[in-house]
Structures are given as structure tokens and as C-alpha cells.
N, C-alpha and C. Protein backbone atom coordinates (compact mmCIF):
# COMPACT_ATOMS: atom_id res chain seq x y z
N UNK A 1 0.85 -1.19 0.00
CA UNK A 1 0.00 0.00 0.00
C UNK A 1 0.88 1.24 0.00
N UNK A 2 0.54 2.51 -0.78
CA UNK A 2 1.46 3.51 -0.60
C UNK A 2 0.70 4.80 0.09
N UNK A 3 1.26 5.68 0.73
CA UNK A 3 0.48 6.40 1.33
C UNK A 3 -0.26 7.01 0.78
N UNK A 4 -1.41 7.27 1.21
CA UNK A 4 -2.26 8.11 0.83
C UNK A 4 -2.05 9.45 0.60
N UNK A 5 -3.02 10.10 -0.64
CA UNK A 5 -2.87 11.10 -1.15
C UNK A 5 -3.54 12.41 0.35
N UNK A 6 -3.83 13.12 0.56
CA UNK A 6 -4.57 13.68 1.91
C UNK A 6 -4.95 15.00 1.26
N UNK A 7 -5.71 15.30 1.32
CA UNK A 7 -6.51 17.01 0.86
C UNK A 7 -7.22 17.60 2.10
N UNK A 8 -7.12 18.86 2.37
CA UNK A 8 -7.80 19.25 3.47
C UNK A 8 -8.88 20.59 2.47
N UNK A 9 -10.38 20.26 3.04
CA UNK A 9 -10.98 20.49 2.59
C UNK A 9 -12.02 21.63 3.81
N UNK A 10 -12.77 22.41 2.73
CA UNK A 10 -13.94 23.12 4.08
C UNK A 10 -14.63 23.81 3.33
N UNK A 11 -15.91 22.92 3.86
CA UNK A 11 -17.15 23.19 3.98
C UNK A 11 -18.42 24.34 3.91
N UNK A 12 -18.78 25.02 3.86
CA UNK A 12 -19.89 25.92 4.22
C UNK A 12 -20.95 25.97 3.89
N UNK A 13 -21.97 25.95 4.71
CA UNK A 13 -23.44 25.77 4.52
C UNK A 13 -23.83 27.30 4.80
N UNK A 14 -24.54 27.80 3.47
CA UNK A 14 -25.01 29.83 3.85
C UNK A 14 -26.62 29.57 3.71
N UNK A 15 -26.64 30.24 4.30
CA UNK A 15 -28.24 30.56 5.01
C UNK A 15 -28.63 31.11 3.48
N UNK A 16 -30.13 31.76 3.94
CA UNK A 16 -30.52 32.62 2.72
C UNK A 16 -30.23 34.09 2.90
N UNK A 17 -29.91 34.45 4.23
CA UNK A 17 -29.47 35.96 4.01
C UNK A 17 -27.95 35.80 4.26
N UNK A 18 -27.43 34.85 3.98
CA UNK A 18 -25.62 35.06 3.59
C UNK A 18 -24.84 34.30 4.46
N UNK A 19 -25.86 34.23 6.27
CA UNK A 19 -24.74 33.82 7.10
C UNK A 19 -24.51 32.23 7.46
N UNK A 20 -23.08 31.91 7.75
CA UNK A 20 -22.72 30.49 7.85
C UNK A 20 -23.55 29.36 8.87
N UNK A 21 -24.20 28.86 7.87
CA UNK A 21 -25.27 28.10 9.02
C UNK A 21 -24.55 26.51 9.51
N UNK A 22 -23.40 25.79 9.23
CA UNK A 22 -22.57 24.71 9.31
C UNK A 22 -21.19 25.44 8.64
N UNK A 23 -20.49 24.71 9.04
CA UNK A 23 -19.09 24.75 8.31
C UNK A 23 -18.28 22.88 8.80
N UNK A 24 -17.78 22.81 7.80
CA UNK A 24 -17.04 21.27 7.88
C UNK A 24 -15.54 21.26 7.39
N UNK A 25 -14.58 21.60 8.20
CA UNK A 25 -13.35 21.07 8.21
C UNK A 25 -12.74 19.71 8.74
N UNK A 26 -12.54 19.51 7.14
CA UNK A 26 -11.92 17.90 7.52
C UNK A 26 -10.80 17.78 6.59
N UNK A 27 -9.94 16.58 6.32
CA UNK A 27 -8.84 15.95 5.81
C UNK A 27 -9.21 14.86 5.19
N UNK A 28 -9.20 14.66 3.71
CA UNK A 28 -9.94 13.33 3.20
C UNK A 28 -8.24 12.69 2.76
N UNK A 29 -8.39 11.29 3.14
CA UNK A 29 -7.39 10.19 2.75
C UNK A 29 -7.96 9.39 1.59
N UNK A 30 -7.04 9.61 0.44
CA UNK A 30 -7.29 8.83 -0.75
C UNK A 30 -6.42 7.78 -1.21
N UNK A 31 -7.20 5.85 -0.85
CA UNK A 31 -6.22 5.52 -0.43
C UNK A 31 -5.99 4.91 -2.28
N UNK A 32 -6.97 5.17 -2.85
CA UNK A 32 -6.88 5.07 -4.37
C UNK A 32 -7.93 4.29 -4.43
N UNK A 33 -8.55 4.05 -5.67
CA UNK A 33 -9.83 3.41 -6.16
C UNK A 33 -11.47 4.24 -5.35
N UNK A 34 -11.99 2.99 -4.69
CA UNK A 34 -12.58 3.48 -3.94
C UNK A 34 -12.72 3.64 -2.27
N UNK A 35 -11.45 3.65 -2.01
CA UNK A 35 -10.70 3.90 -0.58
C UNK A 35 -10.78 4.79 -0.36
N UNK A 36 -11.65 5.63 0.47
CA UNK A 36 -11.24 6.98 0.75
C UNK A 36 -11.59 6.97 2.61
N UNK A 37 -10.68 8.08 3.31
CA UNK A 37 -11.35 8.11 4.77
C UNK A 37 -11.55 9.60 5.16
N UNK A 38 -12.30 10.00 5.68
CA UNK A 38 -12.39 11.46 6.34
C UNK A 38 -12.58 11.52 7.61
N UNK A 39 -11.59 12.36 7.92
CA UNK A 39 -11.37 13.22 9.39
C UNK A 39 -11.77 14.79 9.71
N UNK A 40 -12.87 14.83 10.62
CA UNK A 40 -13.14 15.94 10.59
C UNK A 40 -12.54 16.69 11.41
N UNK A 41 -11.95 18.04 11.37
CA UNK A 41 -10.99 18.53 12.39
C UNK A 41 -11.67 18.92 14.08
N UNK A 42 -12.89 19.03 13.79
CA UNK A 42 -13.22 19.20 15.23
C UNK A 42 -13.31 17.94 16.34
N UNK A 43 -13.76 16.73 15.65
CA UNK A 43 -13.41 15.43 16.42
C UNK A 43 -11.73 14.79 15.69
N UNK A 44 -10.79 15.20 15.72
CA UNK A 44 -9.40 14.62 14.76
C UNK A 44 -9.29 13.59 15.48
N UNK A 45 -9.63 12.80 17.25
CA UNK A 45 -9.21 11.49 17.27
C UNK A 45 -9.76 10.58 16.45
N UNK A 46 -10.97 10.76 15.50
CA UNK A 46 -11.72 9.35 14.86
C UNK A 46 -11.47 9.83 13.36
N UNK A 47 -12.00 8.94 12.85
CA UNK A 47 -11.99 8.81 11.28
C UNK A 47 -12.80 7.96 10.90
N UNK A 48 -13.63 8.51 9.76
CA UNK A 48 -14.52 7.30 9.24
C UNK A 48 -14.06 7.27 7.61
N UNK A 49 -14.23 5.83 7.25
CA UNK A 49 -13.82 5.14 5.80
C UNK A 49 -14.85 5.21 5.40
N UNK A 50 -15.01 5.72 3.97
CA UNK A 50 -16.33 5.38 3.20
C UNK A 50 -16.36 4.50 2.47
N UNK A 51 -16.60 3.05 2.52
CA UNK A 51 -16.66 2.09 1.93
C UNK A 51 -17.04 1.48 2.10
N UNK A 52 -17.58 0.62 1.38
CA UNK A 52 -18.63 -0.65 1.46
C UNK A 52 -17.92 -2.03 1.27
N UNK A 53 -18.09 -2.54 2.32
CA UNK A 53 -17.26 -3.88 2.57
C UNK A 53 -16.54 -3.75 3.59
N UNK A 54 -15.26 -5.32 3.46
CA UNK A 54 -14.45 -5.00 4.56
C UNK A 54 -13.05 -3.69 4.22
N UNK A 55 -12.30 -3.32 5.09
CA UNK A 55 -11.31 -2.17 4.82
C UNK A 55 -10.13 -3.49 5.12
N UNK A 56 -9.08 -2.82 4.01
CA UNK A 56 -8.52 -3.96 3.88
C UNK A 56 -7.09 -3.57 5.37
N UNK A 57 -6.41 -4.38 5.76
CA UNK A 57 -5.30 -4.13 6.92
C UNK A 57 -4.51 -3.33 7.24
N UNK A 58 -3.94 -3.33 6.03
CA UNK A 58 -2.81 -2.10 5.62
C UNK A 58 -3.50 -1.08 5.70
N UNK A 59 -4.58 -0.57 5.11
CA UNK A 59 -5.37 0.52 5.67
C UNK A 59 -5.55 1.08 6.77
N UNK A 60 -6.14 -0.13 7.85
CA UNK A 60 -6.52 -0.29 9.02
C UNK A 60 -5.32 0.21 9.96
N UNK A 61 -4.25 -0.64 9.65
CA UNK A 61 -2.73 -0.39 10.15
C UNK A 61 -2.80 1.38 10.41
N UNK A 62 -2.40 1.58 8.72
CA UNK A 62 -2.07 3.09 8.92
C UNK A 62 -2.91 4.14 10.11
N UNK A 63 -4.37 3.55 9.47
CA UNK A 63 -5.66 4.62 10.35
C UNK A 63 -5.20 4.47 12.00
N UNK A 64 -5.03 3.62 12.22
CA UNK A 64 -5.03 2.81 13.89
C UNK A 64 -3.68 3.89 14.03
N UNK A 65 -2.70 3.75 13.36
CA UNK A 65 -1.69 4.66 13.63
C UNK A 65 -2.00 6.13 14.02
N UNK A 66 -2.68 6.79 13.61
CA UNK A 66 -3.41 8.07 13.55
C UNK A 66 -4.27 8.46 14.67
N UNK A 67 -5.35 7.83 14.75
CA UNK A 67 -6.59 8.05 15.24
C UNK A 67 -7.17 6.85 16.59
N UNK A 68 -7.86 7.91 17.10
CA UNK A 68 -8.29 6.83 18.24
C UNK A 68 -9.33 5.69 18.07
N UNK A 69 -9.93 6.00 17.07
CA UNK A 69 -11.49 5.80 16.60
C UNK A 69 -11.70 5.92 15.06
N UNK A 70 -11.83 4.42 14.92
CA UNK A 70 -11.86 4.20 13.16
C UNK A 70 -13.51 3.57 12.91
N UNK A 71 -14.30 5.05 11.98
CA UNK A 71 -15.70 4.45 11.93
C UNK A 71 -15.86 4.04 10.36
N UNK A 72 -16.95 3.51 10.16
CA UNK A 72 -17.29 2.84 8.77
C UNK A 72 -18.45 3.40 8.35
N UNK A 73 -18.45 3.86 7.16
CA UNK A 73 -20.31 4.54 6.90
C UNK A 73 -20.72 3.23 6.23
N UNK A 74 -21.76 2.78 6.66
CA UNK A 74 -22.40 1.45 6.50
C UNK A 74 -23.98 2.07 5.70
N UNK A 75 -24.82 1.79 5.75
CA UNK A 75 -25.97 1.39 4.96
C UNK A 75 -26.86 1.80 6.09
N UNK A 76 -26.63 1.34 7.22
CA UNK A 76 -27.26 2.17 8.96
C UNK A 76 -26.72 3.51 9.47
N UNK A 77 -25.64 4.05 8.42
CA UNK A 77 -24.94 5.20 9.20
C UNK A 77 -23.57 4.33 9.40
N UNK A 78 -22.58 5.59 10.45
CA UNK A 78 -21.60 4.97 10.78
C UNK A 78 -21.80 4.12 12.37
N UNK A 79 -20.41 3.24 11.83
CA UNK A 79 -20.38 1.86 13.35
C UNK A 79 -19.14 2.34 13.58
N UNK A 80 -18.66 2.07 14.77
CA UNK A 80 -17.47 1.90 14.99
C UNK A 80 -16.80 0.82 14.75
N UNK A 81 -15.70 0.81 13.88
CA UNK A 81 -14.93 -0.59 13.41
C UNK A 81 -13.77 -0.98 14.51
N UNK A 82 -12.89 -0.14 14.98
CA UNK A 82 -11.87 -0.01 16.00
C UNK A 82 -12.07 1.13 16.85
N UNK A 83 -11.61 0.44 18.41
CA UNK A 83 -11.47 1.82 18.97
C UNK A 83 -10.08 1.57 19.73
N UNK A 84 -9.31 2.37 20.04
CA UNK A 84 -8.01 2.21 20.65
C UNK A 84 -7.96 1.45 22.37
């Protein structure tokens, strides 16, 4: 596996008279194909993978390295897959 590509990205949700009604700062990990994980900066111990299926080890490895809390967006929302 080679490291992931990482983009830090943000968000804004504007009202109808202009002002910021959400904002979302996060860090998306692209681990290529359809691997991707996002970290949002206001919770940075967790991370959730968007993928359907299992996440393969080497993945897992790296994330576990990082984060306290590795979630999965599933079909119910997110689960928690690992927690430290």
C-alpha cells in the first residue's frame, strides 16, 4: 500500500441571508480506487472510511496509527470498526 494522497478540505453551509449556518473542516485520505477516509478537524481522534465492505489491513494499520477511533459509513450510518 502507498500512502495516501490527503486534501484538506472546508465546507460551508449559507443561510438565505448570507450567514454560515454549518461549516465542515476535515482531511480526506485517498487511499486510491474506492478507498477513501475522512477526518473531521473538530473530532481529529476518529476517522470514518467510506466504503462498502471489509477495509482492507494495511489501511486499518495506517488509520489505527493516527486516530483513536476508526468508523465505517455502513448502509445504517456509521459503526465503529476499531477503537483504541
Amino acid at each position: 500500500m502507498t500512502t495516501p494522497a490527503i486534501t484538506h478540505l472546508r465546507d460551508l453551509v449559507i443561510d438565505d441571508a448570507g450567514q454560515v449556518e454549518q461549516e465542515y473542516n476535515y482531511l480526506v485520505y485517498d487511499f486510491g480506487g474506492d478507498m477513501i477516509a475522512r477526518a473531521y478537524l473538530d473530532t481529529s481522534h476518529r476517522v470514518a472510511v467510506m466504503r462498502a465492505g471489509p477495509v482492507p489491513e494495511a489501511v486499518l494499520a495506517y488509520l489505527r496509527a493516527r486516530f483513536d477511533v476508526i468508523d465505517q459509513l455502513g448502509p445504517t450510518g456509521y459503526q465503529s470498526i476499531w477503537t483504541a
